[in-house]
N, C-alpha and C. Protein backbone atom coordinates (compact mmCIF):
# COMPACT_ATOMS: atom_id res chain seq x y z
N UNK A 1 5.29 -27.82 4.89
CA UNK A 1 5.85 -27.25 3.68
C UNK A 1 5.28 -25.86 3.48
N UNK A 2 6.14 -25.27 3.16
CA UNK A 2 5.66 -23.45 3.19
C UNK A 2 5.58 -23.27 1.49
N UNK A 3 4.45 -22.77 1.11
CA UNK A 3 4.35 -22.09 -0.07
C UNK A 3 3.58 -20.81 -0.09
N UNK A 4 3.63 -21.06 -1.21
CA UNK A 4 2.71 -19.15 -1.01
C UNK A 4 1.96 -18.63 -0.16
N UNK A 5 1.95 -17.59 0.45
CA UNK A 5 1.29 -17.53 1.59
C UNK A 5 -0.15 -16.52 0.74
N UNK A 6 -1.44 -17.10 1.53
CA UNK A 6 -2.78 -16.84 1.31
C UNK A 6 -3.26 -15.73 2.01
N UNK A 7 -1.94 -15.91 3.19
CA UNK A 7 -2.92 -14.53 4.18
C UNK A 7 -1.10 -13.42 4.31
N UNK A 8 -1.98 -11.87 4.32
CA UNK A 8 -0.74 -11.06 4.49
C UNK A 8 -0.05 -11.41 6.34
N UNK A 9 -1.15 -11.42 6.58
CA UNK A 9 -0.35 -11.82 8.23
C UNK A 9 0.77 -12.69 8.35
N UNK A 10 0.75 -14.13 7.60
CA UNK A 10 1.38 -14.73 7.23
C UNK A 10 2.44 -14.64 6.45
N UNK A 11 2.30 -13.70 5.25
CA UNK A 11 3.79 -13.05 4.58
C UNK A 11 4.60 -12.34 5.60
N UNK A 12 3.87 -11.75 6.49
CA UNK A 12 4.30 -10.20 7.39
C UNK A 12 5.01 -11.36 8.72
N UNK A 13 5.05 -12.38 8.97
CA UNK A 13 5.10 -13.14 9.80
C UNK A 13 6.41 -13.38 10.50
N UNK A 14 7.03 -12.97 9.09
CA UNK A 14 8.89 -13.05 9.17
C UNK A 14 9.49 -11.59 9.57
N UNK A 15 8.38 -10.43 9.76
CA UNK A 15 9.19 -9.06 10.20
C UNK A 15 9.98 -9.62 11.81
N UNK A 16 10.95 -8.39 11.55
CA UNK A 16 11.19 -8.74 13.40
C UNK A 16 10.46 -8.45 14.22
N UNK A 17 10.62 -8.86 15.47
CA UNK A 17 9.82 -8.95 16.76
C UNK A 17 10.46 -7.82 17.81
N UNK A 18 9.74 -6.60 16.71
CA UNK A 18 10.46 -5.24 17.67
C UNK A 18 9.39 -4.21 17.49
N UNK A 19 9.17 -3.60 18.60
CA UNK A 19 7.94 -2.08 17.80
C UNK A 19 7.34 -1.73 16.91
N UNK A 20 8.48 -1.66 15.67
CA UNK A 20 7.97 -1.38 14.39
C UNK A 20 6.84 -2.68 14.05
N UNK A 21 7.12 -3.92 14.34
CA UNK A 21 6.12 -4.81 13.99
C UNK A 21 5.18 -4.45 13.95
N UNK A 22 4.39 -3.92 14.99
CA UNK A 22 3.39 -3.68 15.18
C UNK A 22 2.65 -2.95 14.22
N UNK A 23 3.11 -1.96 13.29
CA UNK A 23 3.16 -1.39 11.99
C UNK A 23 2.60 -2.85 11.07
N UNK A 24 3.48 -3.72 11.04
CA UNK A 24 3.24 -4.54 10.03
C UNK A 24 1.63 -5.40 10.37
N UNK A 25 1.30 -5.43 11.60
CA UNK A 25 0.68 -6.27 12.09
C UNK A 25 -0.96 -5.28 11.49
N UNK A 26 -0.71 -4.08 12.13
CA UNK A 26 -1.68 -3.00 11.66
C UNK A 26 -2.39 -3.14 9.92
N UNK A 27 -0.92 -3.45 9.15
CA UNK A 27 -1.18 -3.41 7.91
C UNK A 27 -1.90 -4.52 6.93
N UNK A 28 -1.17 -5.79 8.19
CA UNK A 28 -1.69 -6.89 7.46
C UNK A 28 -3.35 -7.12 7.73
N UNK A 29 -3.58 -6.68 9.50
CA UNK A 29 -4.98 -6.56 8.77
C UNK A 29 -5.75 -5.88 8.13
N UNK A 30 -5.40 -4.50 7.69
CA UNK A 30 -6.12 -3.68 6.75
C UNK A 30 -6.03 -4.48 5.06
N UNK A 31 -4.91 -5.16 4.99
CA UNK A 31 -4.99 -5.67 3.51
C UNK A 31 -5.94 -6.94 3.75
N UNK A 32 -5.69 -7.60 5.06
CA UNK A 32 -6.88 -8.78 5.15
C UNK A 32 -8.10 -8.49 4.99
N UNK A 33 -8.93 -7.16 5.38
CA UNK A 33 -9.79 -6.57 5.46
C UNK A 33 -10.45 -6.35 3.43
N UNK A 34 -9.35 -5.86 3.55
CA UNK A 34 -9.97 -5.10 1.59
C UNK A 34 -9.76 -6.43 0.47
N UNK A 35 -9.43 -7.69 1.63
CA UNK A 35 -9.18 -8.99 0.54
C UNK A 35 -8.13 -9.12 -0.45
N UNK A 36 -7.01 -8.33 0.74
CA UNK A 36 -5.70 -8.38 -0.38
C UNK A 36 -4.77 -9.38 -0.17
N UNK A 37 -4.06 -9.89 -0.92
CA UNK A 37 -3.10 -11.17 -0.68
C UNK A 37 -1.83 -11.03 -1.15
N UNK A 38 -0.77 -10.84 -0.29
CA UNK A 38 0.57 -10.30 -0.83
C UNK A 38 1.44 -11.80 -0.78
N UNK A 39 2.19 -12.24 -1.62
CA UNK A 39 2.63 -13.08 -2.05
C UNK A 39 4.42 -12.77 -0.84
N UNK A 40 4.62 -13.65 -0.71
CA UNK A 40 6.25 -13.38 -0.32
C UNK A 40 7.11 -12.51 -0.94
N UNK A 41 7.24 -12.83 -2.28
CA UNK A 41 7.63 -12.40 -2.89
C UNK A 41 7.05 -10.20 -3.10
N UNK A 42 6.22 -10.54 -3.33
CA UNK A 42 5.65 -9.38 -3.49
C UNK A 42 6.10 -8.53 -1.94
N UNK A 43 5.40 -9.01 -1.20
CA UNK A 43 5.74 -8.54 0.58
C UNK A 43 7.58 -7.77 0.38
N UNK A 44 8.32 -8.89 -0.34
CA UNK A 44 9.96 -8.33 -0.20
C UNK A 44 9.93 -7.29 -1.31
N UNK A 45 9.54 -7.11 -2.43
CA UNK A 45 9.46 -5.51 -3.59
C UNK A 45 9.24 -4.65 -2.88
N UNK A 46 8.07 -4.90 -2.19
CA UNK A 46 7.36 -3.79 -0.85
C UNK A 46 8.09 -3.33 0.51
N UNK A 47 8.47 -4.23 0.79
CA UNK A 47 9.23 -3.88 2.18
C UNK A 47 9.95 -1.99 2.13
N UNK A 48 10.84 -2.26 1.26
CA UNK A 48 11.49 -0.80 1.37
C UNK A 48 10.70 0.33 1.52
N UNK A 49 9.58 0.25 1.10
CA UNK A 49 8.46 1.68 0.78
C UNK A 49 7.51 1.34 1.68
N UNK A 50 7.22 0.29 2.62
CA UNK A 50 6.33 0.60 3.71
C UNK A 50 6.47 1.96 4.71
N UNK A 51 5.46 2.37 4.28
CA UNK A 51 5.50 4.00 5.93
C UNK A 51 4.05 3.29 6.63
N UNK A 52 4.58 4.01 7.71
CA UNK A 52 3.22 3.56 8.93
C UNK A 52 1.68 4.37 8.28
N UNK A 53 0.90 3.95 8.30
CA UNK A 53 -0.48 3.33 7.70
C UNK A 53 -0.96 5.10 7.71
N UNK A 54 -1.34 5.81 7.04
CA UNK A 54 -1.66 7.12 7.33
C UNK A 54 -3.13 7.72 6.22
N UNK A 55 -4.18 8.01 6.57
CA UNK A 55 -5.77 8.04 6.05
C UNK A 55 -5.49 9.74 5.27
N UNK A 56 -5.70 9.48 4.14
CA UNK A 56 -5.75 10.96 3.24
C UNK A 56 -6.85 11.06 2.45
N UNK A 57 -7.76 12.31 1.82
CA UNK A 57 -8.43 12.12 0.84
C UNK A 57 -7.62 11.17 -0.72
N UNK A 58 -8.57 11.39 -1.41
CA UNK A 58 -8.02 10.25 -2.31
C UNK A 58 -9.27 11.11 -3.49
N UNK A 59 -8.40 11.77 -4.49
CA UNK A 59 -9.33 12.44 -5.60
C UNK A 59 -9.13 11.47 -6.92
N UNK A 60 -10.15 10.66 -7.84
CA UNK A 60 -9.91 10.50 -8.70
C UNK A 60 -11.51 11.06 -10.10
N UNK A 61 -11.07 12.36 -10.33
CA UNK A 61 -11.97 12.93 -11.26
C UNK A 61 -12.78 13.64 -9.88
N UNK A 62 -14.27 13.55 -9.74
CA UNK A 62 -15.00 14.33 -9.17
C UNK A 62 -15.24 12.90 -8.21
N UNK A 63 -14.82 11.99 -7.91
CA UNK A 63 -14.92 10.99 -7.09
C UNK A 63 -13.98 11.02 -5.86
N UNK A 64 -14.12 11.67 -4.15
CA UNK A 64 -13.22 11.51 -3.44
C UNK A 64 -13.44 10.68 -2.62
N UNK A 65 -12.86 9.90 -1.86
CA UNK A 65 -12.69 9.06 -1.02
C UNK A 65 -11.79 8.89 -0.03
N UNK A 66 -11.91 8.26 1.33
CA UNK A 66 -10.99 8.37 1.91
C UNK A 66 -9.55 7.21 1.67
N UNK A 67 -8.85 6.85 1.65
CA UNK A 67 -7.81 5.84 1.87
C UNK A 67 -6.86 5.63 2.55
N UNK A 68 -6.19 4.78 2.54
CA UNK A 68 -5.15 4.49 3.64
C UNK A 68 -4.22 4.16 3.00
N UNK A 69 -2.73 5.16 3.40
CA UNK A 69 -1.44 4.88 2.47
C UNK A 69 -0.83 4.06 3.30
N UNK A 70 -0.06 3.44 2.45
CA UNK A 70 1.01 1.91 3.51
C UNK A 70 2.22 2.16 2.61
N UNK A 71 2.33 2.94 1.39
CA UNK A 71 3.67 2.21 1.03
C UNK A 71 3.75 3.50 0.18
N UNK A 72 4.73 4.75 0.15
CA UNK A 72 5.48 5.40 -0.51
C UNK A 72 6.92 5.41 -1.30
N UNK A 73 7.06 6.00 -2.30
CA UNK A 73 8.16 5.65 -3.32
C UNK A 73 8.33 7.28 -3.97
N UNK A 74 9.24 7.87 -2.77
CA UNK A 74 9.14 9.67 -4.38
C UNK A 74 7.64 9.99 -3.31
N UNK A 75 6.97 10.76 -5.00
CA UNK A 75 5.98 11.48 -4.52
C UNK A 75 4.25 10.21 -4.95
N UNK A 76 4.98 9.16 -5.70
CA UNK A 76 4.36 7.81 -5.77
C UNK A 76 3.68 7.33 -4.28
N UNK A 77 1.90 6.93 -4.06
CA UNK A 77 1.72 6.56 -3.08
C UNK A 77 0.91 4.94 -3.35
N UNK A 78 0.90 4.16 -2.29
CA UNK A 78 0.37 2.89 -2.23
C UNK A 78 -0.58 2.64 -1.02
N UNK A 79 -2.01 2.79 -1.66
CA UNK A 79 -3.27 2.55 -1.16
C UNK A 79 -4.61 1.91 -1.41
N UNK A 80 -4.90 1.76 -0.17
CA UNK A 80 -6.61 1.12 0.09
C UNK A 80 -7.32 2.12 0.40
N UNK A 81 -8.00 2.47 -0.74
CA UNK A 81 -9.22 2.80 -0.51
C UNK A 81 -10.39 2.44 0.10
N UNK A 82 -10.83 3.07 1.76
CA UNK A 82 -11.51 2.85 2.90
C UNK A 82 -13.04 2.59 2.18
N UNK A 83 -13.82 3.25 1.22
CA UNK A 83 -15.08 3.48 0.86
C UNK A 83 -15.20 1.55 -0.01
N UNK A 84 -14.38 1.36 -1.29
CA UNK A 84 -14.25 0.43 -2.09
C UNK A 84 -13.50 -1.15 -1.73
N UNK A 85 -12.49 -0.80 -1.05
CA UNK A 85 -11.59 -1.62 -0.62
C UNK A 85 -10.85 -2.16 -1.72
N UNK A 86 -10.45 -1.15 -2.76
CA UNK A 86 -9.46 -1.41 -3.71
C UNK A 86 -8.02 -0.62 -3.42
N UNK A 87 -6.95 -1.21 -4.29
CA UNK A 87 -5.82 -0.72 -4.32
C UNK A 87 -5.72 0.69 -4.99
N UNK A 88 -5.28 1.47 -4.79
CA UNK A 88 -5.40 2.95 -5.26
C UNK A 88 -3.64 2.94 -5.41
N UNK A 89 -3.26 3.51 -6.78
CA UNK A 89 -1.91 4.30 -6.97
C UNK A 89 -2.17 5.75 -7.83
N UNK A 90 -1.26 6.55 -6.64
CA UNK A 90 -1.76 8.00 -7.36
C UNK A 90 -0.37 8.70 -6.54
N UNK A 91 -0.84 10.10 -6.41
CA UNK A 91 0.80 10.88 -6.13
C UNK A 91 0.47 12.27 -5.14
N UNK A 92 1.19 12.05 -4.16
CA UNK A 92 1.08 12.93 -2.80
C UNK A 92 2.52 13.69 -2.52
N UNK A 93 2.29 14.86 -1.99
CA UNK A 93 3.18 15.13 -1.30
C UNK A 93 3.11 15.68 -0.19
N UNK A 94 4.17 15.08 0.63
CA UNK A 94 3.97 15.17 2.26
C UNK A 94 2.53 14.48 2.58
N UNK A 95 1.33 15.66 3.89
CA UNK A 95 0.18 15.23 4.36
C UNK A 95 -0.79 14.99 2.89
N UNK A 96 -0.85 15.58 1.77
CA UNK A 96 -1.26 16.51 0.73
C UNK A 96 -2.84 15.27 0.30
N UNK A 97 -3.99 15.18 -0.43
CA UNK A 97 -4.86 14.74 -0.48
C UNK A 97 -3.88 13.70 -1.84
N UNK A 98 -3.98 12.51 -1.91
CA UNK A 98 -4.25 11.51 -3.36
C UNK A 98 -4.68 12.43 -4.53
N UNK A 99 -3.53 12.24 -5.43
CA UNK A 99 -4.15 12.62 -6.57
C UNK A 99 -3.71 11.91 -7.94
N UNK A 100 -4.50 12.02 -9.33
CA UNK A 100 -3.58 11.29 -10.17
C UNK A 100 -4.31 9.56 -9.57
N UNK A 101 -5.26 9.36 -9.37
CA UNK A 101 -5.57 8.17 -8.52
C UNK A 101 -6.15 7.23 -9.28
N UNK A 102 -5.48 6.24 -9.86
CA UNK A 102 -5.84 4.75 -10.48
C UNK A 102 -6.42 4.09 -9.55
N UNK A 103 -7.31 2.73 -9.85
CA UNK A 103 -7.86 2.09 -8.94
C UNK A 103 -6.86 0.74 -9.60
N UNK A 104 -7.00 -0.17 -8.87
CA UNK A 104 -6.38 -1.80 -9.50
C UNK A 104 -7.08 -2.84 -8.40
N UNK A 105 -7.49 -3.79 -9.37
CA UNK A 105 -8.17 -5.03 -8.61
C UNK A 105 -6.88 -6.05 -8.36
N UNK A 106 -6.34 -6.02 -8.66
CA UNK A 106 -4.98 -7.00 -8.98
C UNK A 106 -3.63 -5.85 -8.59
N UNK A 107 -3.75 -6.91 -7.39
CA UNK A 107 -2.22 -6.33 -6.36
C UNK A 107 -1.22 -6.23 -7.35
N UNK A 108 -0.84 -7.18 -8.26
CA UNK A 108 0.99 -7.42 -8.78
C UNK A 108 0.39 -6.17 -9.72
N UNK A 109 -0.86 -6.32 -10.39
CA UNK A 109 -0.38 -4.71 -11.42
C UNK A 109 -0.44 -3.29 -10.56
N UNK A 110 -0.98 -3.32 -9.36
CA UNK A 110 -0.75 -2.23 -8.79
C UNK A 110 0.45 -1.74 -8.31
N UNK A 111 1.30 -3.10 -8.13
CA UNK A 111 2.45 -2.94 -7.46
C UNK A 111 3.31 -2.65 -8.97
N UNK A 112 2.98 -3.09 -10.06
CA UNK A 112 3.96 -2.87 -11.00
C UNK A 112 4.18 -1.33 -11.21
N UNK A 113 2.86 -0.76 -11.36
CA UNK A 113 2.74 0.57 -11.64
C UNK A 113 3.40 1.64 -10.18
N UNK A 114 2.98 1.38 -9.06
CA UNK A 114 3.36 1.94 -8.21
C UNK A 114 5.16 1.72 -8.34
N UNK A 115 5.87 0.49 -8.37
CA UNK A 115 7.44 0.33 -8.32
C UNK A 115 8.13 1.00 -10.06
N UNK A 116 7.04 1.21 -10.68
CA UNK A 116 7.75 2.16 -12.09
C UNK A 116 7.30 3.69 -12.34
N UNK A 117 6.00 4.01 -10.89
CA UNK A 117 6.26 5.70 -11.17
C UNK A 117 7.29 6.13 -10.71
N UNK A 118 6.97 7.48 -11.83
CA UNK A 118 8.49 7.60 -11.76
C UNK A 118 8.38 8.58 -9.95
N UNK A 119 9.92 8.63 -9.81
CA UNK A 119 9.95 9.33 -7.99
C UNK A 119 10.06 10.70 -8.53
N UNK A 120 9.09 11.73 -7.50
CA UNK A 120 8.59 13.17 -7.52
C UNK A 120 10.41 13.98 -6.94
N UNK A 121 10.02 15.15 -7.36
CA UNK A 121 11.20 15.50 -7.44
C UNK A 121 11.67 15.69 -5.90
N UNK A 122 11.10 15.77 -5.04
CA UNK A 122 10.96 15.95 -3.43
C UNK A 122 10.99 14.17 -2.75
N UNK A 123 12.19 13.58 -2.71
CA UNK A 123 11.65 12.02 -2.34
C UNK A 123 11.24 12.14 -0.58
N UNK A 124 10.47 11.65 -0.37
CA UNK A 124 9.87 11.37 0.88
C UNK A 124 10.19 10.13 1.48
């Protein structure tokens, strides 16, 4: 019986079995890593705004850090922060450093906030 899945590998389990996977495979263990748990459900909100895994500064106040973006929306970005291993939503454009950078312990409010900023006038 399949229910919620505990591990992202396991949500990510149903991508196809083509190149790009390998993207997903990359991602699921970086979220396994920072102790993140994407729900099925959640995994399908996300799907559309996955980009391949890409390391930027990450400014929030006089605090920088490095992170890792997985999921863009607009000029809206979706990240793990490499130093903390929290979810980071903040706003990039193009290569450009994180900025505007919230932290969230709790995936679904990160994901809420990330799927209602609003998209930068340049969508990526």
């Amino acid at each position: 019986m399949r229910g919620r899945s505990a591990s992202p590998l396991d949500a990510m389990g149903s991508a196809p079995r083509t190149i790009d996977s390998l993207d997903y495979v990359e991602l699921g263990f970086l979220l396994d890593e920072a102790g993140v748990r994407l729900s099925e459900g959640q995994l399908s909100r996300l799907r559309p705004y996955l980009v391949p895994l890409r390391r930027l500064e990450a400014a929030a106040g006089q605090l920088r850090t490095k992170a890792c973006v997985f999921a863009r929306r607009g000029s809206a970005a979706l990240a793990i922060d490499d130093t903390f291993a929290t979810l980071l939503v903040g706003q990039t454009e193009g290569a450009s450093a994180l900025r505007d950078v919230e932290r969230y312990a709790s995936i679904e409010m990160a994901l809420r906030v990330f799927l209602s900023a609003h998209q930068g006038r340049h969508g990526i």
